[in-house]
Protein backbone atom coordinates (compact mmCIF):
# COMPACT_ATOMS: atom_id res chain seq x y z
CA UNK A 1 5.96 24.24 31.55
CA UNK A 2 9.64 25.30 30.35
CA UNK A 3 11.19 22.72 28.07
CA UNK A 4 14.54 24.14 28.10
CA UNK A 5 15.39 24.17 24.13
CA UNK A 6 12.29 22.11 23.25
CA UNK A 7 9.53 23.26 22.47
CA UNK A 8 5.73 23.58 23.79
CA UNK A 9 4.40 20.01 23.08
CA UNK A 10 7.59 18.26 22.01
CA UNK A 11 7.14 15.28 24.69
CA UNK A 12 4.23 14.42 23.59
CA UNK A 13 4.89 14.43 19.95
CA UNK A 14 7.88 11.93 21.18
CA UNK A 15 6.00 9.79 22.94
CA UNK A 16 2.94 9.37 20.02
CA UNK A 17 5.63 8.90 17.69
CA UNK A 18 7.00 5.78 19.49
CA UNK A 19 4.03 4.52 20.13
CA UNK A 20 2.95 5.05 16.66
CA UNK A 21 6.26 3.36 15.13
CA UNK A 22 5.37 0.50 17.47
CA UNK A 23 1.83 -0.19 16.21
CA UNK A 24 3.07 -0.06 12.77
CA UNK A 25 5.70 -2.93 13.56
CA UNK A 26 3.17 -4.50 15.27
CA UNK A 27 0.71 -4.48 12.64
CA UNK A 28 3.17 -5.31 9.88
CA UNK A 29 4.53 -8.52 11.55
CA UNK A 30 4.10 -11.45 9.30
CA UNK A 31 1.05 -13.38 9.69
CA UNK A 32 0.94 -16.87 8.45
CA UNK A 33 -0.73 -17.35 5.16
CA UNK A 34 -1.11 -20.20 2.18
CA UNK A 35 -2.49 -23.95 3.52
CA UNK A 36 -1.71 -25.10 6.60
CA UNK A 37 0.21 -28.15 7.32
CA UNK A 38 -1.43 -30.80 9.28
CA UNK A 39 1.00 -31.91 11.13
CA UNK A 40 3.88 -29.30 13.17
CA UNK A 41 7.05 -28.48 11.10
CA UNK A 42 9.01 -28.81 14.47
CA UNK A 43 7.54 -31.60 16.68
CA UNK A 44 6.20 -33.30 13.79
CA UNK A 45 2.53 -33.99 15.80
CA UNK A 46 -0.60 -33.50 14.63
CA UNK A 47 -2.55 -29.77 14.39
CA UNK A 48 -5.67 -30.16 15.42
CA UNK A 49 -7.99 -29.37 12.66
CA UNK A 50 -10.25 -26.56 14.30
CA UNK A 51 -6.24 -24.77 14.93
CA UNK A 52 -6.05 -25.04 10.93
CA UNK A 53 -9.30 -23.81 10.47
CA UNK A 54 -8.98 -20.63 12.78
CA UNK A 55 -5.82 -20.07 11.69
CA UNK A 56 -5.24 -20.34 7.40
CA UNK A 57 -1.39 -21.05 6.82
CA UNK A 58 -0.37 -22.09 10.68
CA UNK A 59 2.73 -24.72 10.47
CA UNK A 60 3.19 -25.22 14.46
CA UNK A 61 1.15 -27.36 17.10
CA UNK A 62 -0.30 -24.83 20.19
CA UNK A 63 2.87 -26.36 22.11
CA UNK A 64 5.68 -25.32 19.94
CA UNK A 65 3.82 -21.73 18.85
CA UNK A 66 4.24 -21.65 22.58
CA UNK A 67 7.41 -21.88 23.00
CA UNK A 68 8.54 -19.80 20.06
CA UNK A 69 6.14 -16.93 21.95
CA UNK A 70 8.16 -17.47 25.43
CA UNK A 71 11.26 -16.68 23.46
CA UNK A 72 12.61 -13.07 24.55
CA UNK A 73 13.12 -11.22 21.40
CA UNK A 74 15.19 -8.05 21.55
CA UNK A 75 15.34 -5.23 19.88
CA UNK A 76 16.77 -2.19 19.42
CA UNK A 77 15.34 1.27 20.50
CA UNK A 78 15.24 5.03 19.05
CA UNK A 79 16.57 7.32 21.32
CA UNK A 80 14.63 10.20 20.14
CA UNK A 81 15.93 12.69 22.08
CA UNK A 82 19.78 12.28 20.98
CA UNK A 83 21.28 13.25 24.54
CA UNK A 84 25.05 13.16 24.95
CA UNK A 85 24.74 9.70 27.10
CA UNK A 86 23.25 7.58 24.15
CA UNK A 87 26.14 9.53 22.13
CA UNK A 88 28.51 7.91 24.17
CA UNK A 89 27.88 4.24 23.61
């Protein structure tokens, strides 16, 4: 397949590259660590002690770990390919 000025195979080192970037971010988000509280450091009720058990260092009830989730976090992204529209921003 012609690539114009790419190279044989350059898609596809693109697209393992993202995805590789992304399971590094992934992997190096910040789990909680240290003792867990027992009671949430937002709503103030109580964690349920099998939640502190399963997981060491949590500090929010299931409802407000919820919540936090169904927040829409954005970020930016890599344009790899450098064309002259992402140039244009």
């Amino acid at each position: 397949m012609a690539g114009g000025w790419a190279r044989d195979g350059a898609v596809s080192e693109q697209i393992e590259a993202s995805i590789s970037d992304e399971l590094a971010r992934l992997k190096a988000r910040r789990q909680p660590t240290g003792e867990s509280l027992t009671y949430c450091a937002e709503c103030e009720e109580e964690i349920p002690e099998r939640r502190r058990e399963a997981l060491p260092g949590v500090k929010l009830c299931v409802d407000c770990a919820q919540e936090r989730a169904a927040q829409v976090q954005t970020r930016g992204g890599i344009n790899r390919r450098g064309s002259k529209d992402s140039q244009l921003k």
